[in-house]
PDB file of N, CA and C in Angstrom:
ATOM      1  N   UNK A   1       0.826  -1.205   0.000  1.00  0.00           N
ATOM      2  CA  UNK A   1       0.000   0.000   0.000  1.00  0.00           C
ATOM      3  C   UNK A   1       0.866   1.263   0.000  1.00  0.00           C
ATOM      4  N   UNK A   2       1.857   1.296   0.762  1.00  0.00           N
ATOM      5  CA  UNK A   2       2.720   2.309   1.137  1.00  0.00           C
ATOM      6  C   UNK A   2       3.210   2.680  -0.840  1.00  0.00           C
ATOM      7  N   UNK A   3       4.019   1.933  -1.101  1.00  0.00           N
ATOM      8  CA  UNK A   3       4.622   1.947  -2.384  1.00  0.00           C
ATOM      9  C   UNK A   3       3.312   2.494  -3.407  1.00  0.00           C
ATOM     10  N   UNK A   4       2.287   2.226  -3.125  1.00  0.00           N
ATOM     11  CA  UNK A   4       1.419   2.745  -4.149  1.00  0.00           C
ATOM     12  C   UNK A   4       0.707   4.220  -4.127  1.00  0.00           C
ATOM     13  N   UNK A   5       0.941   4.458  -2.968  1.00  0.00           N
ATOM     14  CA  UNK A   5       1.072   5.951  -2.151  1.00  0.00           C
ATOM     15  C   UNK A   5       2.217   7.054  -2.526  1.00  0.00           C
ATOM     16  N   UNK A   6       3.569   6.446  -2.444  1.00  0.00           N
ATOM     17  CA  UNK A   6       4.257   6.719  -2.932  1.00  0.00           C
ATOM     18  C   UNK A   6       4.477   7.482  -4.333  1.00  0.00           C
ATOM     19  N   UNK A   7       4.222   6.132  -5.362  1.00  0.00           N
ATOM     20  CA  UNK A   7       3.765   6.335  -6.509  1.00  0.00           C
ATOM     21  C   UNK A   7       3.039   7.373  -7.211  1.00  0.00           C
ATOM     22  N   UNK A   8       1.728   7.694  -6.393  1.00  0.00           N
ATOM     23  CA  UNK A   8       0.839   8.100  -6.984  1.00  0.00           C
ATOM     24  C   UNK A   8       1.631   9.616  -6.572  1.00  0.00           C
ATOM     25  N   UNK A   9       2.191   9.857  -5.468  1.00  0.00           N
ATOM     26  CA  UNK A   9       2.834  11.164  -5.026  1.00  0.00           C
ATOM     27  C   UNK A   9       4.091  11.009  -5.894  1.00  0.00           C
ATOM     28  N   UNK A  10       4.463  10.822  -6.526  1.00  0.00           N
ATOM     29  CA  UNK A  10       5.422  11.159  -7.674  1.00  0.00           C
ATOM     30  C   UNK A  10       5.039  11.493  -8.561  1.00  0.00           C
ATOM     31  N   UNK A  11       3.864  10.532  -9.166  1.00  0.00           N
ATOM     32  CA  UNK A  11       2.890  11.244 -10.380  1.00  0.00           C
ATOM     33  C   UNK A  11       3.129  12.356 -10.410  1.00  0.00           C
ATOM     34  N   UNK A  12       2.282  12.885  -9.097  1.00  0.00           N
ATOM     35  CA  UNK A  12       1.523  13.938  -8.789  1.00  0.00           C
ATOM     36  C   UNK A  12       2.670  14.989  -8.690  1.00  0.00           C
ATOM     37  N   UNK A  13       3.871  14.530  -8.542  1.00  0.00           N
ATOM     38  CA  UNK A  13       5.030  15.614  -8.395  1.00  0.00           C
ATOM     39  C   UNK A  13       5.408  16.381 -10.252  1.00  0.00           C
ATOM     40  N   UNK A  14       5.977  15.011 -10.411  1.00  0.00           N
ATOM     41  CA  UNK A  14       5.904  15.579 -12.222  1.00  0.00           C
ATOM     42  C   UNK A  14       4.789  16.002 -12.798  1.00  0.00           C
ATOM     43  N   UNK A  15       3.814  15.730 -12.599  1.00  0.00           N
ATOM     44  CA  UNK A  15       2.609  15.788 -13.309  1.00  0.00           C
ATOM     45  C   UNK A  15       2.395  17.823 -12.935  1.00  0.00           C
ATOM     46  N   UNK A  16       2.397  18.457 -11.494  1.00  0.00           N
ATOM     47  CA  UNK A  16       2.902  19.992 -11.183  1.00  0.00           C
ATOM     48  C   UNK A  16       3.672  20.223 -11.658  1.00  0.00           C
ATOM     49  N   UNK A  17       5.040  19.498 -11.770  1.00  0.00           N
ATOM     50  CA  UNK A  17       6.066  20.024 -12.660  1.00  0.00           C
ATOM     51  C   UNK A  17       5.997  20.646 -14.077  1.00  0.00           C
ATOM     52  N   UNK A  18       5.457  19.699 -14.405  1.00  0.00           N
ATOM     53  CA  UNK A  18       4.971  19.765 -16.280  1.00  0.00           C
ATOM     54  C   UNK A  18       4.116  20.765 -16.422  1.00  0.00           C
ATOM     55  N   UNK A  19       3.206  21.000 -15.951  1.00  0.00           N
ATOM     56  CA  UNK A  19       2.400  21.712 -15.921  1.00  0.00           C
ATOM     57  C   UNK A  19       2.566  23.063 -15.696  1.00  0.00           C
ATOM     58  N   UNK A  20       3.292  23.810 -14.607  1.00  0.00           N
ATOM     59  CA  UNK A  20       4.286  24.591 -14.188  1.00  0.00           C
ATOM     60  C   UNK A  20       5.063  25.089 -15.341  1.00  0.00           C
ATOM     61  N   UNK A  21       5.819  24.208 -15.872  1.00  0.00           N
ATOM     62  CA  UNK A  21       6.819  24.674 -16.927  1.00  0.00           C
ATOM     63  C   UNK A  21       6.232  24.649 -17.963  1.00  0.00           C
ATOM     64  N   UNK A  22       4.975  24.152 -18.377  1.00  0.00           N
ATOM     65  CA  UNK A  22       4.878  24.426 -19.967  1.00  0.00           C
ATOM     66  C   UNK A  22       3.731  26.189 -19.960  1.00  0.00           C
ATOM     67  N   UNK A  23       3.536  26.327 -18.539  1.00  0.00           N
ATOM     68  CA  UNK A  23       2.361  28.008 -18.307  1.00  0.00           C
ATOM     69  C   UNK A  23       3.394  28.653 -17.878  1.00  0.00           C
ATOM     70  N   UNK A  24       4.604  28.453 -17.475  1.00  0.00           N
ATOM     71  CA  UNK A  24       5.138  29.894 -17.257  1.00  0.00           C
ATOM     72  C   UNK A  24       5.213  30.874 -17.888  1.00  0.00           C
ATOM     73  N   UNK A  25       4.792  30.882 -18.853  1.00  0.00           N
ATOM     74  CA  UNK A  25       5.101  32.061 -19.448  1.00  0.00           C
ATOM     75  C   UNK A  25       3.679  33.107 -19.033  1.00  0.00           C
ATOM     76  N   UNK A  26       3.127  32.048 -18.764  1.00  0.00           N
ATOM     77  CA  UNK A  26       1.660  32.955 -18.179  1.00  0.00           C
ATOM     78  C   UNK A  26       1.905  33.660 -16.329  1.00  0.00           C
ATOM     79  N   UNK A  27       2.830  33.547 -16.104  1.00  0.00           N
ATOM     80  CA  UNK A  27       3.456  34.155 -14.761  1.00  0.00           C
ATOM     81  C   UNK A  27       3.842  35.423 -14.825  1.00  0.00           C
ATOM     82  N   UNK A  28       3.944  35.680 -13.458  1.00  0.00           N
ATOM     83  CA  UNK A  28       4.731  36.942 -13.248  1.00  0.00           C
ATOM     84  C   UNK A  28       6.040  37.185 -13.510  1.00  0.00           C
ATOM     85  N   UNK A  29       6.501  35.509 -13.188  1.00  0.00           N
ATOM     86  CA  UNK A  29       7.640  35.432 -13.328  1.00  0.00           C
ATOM     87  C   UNK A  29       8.835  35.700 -14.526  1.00  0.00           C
ATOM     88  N   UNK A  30      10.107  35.866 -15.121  1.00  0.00           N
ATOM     89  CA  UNK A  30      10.633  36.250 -15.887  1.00  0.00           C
ATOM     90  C   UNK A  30      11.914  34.894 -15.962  1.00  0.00           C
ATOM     91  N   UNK A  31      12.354  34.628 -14.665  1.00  0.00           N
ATOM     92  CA  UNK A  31      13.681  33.726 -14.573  1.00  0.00           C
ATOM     93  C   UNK A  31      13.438  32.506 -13.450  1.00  0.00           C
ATOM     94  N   UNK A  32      14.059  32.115 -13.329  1.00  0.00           N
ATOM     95  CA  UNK A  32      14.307  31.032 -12.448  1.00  0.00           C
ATOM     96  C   UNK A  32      13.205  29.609 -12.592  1.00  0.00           C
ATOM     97  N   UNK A  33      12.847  29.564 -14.184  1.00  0.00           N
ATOM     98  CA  UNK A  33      11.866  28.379 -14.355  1.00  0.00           C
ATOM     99  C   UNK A  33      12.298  27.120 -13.798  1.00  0.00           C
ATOM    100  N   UNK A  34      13.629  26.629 -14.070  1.00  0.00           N
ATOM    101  CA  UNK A  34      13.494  25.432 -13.216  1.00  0.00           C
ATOM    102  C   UNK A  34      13.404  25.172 -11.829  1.00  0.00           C
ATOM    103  N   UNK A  35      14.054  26.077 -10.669  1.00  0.00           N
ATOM    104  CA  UNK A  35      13.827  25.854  -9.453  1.00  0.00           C
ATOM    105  C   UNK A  35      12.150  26.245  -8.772  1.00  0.00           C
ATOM    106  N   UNK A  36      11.775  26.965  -9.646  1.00  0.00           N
ATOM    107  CA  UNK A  36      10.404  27.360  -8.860  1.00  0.00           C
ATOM    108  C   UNK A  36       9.181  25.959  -9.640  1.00  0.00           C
ATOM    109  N   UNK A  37       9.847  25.714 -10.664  1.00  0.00           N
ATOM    110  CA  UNK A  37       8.840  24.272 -11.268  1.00  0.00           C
ATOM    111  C   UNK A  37       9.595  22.669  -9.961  1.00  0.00           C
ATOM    112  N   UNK A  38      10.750  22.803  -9.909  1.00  0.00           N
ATOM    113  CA  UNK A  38      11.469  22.155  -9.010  1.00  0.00           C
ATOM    114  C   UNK A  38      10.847  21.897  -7.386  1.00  0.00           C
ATOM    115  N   UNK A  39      10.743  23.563  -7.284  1.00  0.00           N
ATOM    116  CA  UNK A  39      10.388  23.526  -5.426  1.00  0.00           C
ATOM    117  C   UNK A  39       8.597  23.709  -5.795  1.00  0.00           C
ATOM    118  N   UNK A  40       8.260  23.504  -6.490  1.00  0.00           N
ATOM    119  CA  UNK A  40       6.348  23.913  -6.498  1.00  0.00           C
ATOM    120  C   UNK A  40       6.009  23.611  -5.312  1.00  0.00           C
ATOM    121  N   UNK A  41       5.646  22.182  -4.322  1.00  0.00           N
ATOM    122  CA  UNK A  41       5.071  22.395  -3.973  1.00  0.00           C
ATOM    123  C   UNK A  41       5.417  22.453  -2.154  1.00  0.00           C
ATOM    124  N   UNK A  42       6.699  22.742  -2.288  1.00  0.00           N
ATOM    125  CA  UNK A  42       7.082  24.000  -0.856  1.00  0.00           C
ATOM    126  C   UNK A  42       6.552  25.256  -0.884  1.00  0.00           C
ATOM    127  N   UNK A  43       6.635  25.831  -2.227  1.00  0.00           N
ATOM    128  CA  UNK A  43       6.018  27.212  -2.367  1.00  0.00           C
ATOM    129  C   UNK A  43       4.569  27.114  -2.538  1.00  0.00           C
ATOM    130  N   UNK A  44       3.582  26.655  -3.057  1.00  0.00           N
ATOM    131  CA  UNK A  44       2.416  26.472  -3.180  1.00  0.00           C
ATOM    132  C   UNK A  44       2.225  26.129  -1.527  1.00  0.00           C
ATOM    133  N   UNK A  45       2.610  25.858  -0.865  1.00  0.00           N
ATOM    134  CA  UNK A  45       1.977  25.600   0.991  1.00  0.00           C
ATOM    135  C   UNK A  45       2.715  27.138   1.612  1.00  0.00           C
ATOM    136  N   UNK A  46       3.586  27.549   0.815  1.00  0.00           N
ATOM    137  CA  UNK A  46       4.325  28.502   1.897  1.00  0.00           C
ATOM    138  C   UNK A  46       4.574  30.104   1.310  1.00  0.00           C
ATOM    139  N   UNK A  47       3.746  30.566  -0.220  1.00  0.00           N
ATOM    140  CA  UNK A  47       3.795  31.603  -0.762  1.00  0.00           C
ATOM    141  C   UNK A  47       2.313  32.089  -1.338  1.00  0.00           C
ATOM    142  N   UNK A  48       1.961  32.509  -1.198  1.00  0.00           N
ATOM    143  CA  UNK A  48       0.692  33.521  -1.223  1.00  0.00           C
ATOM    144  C   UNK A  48       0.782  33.855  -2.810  1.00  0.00           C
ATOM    145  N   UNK A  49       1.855  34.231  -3.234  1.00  0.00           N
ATOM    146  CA  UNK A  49       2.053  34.990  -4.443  1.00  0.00           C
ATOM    147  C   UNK A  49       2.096  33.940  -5.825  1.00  0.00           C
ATOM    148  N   UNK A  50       3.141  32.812  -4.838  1.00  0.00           N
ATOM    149  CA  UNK A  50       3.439  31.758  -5.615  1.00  0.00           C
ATOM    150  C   UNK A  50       2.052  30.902  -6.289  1.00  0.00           C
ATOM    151  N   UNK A  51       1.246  30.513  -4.857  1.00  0.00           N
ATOM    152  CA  UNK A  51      -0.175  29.970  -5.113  1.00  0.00           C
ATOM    153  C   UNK A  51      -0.564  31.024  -6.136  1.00  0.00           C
ATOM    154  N   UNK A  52      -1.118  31.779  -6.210  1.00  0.00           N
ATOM    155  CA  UNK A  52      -1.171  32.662  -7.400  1.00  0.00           C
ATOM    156  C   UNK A  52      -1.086  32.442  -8.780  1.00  0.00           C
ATOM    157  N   UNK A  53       0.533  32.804  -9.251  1.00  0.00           N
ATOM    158  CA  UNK A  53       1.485  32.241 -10.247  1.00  0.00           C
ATOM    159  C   UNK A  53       0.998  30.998 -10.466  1.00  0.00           C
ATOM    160  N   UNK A  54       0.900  29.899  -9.657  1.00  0.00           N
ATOM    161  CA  UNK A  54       0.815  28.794 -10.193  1.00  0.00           C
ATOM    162  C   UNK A  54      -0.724  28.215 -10.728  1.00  0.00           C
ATOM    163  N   UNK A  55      -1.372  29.096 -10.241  1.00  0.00           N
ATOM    164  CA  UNK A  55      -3.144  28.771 -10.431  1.00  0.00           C
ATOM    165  C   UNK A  55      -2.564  29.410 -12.228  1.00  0.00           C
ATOM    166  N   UNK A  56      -2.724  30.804 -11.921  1.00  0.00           N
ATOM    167  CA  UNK A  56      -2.703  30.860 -13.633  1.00  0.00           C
ATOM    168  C   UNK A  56      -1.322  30.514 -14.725  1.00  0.00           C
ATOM    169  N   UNK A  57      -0.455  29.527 -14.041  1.00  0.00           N
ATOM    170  CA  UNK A  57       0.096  28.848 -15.085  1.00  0.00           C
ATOM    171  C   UNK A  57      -0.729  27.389 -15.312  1.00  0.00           C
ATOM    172  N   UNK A  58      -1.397  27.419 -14.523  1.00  0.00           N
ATOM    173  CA  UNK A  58      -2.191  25.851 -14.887  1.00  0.00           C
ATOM    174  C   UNK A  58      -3.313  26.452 -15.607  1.00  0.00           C
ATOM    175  N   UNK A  59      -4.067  27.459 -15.745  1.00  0.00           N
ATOM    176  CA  UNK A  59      -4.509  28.045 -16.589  1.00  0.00           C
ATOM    177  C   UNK A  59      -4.676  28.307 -18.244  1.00  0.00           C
ATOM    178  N   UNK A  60      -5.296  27.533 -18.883  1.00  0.00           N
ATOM    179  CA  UNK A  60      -5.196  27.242 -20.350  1.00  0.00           C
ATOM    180  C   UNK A  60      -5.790  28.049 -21.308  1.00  0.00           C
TER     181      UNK A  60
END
C-alpha cells in the first residue's frame, strides 16, 4: 500500500512540474523556471504569491 502511495505522489510531483513549466510564461515570473517548477510544492503551501502564479500557469 505504502509503495502505491508513494507512486501516486510522484505522479503527482511531475505531473505539477509539467504543468508549471509548460504556463510559465503565463506568470509573473521572468527567470528562475526550473527551481520554482522544481520547489512547487514547498512554495504552493508557503507563498501567497506563488499559489497565485501557479493557479494561472495551470490556466489554459
Amino acid at each position: 500500500m505504502g509503495s502505491i502511495i508513494g507512486f501516486v505522489a510522484i505522479i503527482a510531483y511531475f505531473i505539477g512540474f509539467w504543468r508549471f513549466w509548460q504556463g510559465f510564461d503565463r506568470t509573473h515570473y521572468s527567470q528562475y523556471r526550473l527551481p520554482l517548477a522544481a520547489l512547487w510544492p514547498l512554495l504552493l503551501i508557503a507563498n501567497k504569491s506563488y499559489r497565485e502564479n501557479f493557479s494561472r500557469a495551470l490556466k489554459g
